[in-house]
Protein backbone atom coordinates (compact mmCIF):
# COMPACT_ATOMS: atom_id res chain seq x y z
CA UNK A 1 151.28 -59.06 -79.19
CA UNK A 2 152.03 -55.56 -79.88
CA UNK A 3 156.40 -56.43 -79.23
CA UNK A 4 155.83 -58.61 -81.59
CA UNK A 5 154.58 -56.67 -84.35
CA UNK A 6 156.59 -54.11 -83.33
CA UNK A 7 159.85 -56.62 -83.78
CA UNK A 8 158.42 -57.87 -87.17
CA UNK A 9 158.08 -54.30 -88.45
CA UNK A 10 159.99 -53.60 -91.69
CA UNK A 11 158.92 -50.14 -91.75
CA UNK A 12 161.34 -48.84 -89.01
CA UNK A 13 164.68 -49.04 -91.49
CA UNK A 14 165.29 -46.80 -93.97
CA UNK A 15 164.67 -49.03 -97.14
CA UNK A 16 161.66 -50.68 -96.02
CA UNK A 17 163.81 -54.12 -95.49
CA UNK A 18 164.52 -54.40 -92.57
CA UNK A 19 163.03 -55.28 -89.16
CA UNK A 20 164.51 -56.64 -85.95
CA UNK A 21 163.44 -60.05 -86.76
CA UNK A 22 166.23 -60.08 -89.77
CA UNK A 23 168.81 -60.81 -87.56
CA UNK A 24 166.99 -62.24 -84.58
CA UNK A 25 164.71 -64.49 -86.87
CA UNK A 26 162.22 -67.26 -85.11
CA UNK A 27 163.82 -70.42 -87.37
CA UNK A 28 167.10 -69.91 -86.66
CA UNK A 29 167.18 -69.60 -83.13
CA UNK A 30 166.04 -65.93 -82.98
CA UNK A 31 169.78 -65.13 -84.49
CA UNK A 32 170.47 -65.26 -87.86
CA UNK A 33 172.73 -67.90 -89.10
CA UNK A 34 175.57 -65.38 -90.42
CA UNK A 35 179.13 -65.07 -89.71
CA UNK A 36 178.44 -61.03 -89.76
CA UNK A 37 175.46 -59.63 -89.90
CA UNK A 38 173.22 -57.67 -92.72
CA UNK A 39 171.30 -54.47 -92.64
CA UNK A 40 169.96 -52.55 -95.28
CA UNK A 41 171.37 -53.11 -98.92
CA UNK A 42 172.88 -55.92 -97.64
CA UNK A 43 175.64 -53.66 -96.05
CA UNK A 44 177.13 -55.69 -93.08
CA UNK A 45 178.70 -54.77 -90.00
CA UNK A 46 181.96 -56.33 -87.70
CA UNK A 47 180.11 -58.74 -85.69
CA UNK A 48 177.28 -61.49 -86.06
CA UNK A 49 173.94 -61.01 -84.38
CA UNK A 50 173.59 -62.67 -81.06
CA UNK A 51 170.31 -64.45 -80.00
CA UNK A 52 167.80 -63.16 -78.16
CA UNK A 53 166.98 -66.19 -76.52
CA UNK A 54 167.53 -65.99 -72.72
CA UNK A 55 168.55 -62.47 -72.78
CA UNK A 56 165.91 -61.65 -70.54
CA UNK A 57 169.01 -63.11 -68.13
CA UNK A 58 171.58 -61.06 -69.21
CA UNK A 59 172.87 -58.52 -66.65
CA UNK A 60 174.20 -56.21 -69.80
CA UNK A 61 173.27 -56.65 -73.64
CA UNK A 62 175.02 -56.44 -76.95
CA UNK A 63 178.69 -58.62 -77.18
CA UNK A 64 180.73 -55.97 -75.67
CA UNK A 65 178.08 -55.06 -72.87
CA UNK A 66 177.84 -51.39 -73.78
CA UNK A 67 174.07 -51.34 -72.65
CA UNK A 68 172.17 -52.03 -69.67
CA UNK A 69 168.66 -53.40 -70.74
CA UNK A 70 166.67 -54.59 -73.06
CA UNK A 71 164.90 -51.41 -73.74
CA UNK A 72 168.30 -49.76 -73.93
CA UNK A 73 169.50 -52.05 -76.57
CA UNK A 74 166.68 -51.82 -78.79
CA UNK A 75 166.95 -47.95 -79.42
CA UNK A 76 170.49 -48.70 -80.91
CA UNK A 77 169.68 -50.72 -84.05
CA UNK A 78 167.53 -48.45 -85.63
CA UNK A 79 170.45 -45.76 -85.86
CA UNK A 80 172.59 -47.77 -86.97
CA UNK A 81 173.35 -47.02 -91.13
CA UNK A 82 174.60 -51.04 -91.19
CA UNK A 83 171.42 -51.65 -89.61
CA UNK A 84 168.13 -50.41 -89.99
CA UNK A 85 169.87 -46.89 -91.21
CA UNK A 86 167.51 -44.13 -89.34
CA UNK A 87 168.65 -40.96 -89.01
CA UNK A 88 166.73 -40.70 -85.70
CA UNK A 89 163.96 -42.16 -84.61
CA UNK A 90 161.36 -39.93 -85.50
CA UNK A 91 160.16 -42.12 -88.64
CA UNK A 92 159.19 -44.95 -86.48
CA UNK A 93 157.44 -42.44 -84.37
CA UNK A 94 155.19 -41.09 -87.53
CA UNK A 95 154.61 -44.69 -88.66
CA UNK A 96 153.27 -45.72 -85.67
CA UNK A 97 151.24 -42.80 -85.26
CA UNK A 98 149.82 -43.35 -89.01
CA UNK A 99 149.07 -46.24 -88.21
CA UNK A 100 145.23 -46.96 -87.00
CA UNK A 101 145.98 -50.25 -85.35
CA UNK A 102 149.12 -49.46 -83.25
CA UNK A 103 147.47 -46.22 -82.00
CA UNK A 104 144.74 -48.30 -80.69
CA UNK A 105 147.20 -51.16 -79.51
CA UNK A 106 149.38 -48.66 -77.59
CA UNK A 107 145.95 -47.15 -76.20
CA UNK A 108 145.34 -50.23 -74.67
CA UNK A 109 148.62 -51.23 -72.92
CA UNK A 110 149.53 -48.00 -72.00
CA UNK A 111 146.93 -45.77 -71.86
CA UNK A 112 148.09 -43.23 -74.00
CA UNK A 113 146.87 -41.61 -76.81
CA UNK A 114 148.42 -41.08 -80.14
CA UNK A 115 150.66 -37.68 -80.04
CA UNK A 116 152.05 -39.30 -76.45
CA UNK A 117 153.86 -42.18 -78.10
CA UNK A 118 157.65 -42.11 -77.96
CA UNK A 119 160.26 -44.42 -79.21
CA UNK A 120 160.69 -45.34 -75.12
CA UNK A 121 156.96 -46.83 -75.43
CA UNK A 122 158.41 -48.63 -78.68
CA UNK A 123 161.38 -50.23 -77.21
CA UNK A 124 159.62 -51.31 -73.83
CA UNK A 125 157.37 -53.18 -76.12
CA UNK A 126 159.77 -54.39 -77.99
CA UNK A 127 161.76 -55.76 -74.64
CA UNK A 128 158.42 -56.87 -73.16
CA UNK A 129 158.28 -59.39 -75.96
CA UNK A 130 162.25 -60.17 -75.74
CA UNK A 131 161.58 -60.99 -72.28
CA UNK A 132 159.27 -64.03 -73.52
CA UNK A 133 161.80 -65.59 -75.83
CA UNK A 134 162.92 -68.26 -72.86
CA UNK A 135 164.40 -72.17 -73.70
CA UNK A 136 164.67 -74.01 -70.32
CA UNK A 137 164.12 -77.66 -71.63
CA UNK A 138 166.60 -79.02 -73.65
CA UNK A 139 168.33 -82.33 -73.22
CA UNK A 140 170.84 -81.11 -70.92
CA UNK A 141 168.09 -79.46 -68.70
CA UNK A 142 166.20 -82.25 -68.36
CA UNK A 143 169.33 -84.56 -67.47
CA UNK A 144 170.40 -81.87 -64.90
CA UNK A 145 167.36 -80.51 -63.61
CA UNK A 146 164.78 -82.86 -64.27
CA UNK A 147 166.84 -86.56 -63.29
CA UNK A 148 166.64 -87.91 -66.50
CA UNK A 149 169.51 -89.71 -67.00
CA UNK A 150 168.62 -91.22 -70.73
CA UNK A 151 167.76 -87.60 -72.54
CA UNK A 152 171.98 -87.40 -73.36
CA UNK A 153 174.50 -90.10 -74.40
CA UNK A 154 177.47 -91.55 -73.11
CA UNK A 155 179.66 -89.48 -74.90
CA UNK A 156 178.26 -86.10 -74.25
CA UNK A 157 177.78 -87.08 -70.17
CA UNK A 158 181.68 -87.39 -70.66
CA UNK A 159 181.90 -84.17 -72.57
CA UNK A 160 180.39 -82.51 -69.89
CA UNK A 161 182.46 -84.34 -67.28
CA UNK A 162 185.51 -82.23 -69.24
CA UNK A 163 183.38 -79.38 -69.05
CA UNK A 164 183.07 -79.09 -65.57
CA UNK A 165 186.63 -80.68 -64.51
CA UNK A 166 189.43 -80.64 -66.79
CA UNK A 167 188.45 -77.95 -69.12
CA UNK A 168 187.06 -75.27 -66.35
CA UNK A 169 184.52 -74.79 -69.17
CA UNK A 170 182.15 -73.77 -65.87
CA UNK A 171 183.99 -71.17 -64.73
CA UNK A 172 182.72 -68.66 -67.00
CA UNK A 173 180.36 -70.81 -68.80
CA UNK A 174 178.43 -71.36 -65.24
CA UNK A 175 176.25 -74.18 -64.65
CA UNK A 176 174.18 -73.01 -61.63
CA UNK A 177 172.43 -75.17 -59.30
CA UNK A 178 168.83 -74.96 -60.17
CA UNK A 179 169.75 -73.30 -64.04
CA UNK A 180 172.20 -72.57 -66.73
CA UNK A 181 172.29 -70.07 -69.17
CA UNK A 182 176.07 -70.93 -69.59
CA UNK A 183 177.50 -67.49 -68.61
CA UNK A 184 178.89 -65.53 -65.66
CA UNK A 185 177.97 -61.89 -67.18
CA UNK A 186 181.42 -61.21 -67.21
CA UNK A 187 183.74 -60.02 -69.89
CA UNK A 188 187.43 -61.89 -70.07
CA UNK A 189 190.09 -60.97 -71.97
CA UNK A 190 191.56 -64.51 -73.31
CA UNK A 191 193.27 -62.58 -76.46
CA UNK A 192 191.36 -63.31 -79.59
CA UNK A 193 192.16 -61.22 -81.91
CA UNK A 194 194.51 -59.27 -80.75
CA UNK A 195 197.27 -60.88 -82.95
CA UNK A 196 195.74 -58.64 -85.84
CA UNK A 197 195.61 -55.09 -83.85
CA UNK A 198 198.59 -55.68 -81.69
CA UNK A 199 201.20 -53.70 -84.13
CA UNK A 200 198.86 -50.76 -83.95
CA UNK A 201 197.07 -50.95 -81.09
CA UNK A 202 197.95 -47.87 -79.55
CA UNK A 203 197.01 -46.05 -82.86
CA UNK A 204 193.15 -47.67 -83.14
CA UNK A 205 192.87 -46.70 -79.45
CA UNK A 206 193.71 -42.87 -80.18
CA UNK A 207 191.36 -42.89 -83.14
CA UNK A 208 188.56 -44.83 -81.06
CA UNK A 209 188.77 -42.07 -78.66
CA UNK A 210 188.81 -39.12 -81.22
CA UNK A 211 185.91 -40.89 -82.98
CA UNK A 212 183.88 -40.57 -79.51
CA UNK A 213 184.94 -36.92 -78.74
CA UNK A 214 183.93 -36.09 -82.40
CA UNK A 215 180.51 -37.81 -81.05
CA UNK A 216 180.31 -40.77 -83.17
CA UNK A 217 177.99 -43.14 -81.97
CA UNK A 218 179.58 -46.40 -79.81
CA UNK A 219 177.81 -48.47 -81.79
CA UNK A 220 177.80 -47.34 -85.34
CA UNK A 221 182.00 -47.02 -84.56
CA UNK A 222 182.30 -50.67 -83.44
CA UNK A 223 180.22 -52.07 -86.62
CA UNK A 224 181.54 -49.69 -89.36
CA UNK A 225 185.24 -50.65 -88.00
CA UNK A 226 187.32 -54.21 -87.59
CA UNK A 227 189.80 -52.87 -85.52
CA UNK A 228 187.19 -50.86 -83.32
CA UNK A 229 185.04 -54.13 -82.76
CA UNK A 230 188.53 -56.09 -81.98
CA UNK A 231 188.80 -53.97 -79.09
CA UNK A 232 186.23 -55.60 -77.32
């Protein structure tokens, strides 16, 4: 599967280390098991990596929803210098290129031939595969969906009684009628971690802005700053 490869690819980052599949990885959930995550020389960001697992259902990607699609998300990475560390994207472009079996791969699937690739033929790949990264039959699916009422315990039948009643849990971790994916696609502001910007928040929101009129990029700001990420 060309996404795949494409995913896998360690090329794309400016040391040769890193590939998507660092932080989305295939044993751990297609995240990576971090509390923040790394990119090249082990240089690490403001945020962990979310999974890619059901995002295929997500109405808007990254934590803070700053991109639309899955095609739009994947450009972002790569330009990233806590990331992959490109300058641009034009290296990916001349690896592929270079590259005898992805000319002929993107020859098949979209026709093209190799001086008409672009990194928008890269990243729809890359989502195409995303989009195949679906769970729908855990436990709790089966139990809910499916009628099984012996795939969960006692207790967690009651913890999901609290989720659904007393906790409100469900109304922004929704439980739909025929599935869950445990959001709404919503963004709420319940206050964590504003105790640490509070004192200056005024001041990180003047420099955030600054930052984007100088034309730094959203999302190298928000992962080369704690107080930018806190934001939200």
């Amino acid at each position: 599967m060309l996404g795949k490869k494409l995913f896998e690819d360690k090329r794309f980052s400016a040391d040769g280390t890193v590939s998507c599949a660092n932080c989305h990885a295939l044993d751990k959930t297609f995240a990576d098991g971090l509390s923040v995550a790394e990119g090249i020389k082990k240089l690490t960001g403001t945020r962990n990596a979310p999974t890619v697992v059901n995002a295929v259902y997500y109405t808007t990607q990254f934590w803070d929803g700053r991109r639309p699609s899955l095609e739009e998300q994947a450009k972002d990475p790569f330009l990233n210098k806590v990331e992959h560390g490109l300058k641009n994207h034009d290296p990916i472009i001349e690896i592929i290129r270079n590259d005898p079996e992805y000319v002929d791969e993107f020859k098949k699937i979209f026709n093209i031939e190799k001086e008409s690739i672009t990194i928008d033929h890269v990243v729809k790949a890359i989502a195409s595969f995303e989009r195949t990264v679906i769970l729908g039959n855990s436990p709790f699916d089966r139990y809910q969906y499916g009628g099984d009422k012996s795939v969960i315990s006692e207790s967690a039948i009651r913890g999901l009684e609290l989720f659904r009643v007393k906790g409100r849990c469900v109304d922004c971790h929704a439980i739909e009628q025929t599935s869950a994916i445990f959001t709404d696609n919503k963004f709420h502001n319940i206050g964590v971690g504003f105790n640490t910007i509070e004192p200056k928040m005024f001041e990180i929101v003047d420099k955030f802005r600054e930052s984007k009129e100088k034309g730094q990029v959203i999302d190298e700001a928000i992962l080369t700053s704690k107080d930018f990420s806190e934001l939200g």
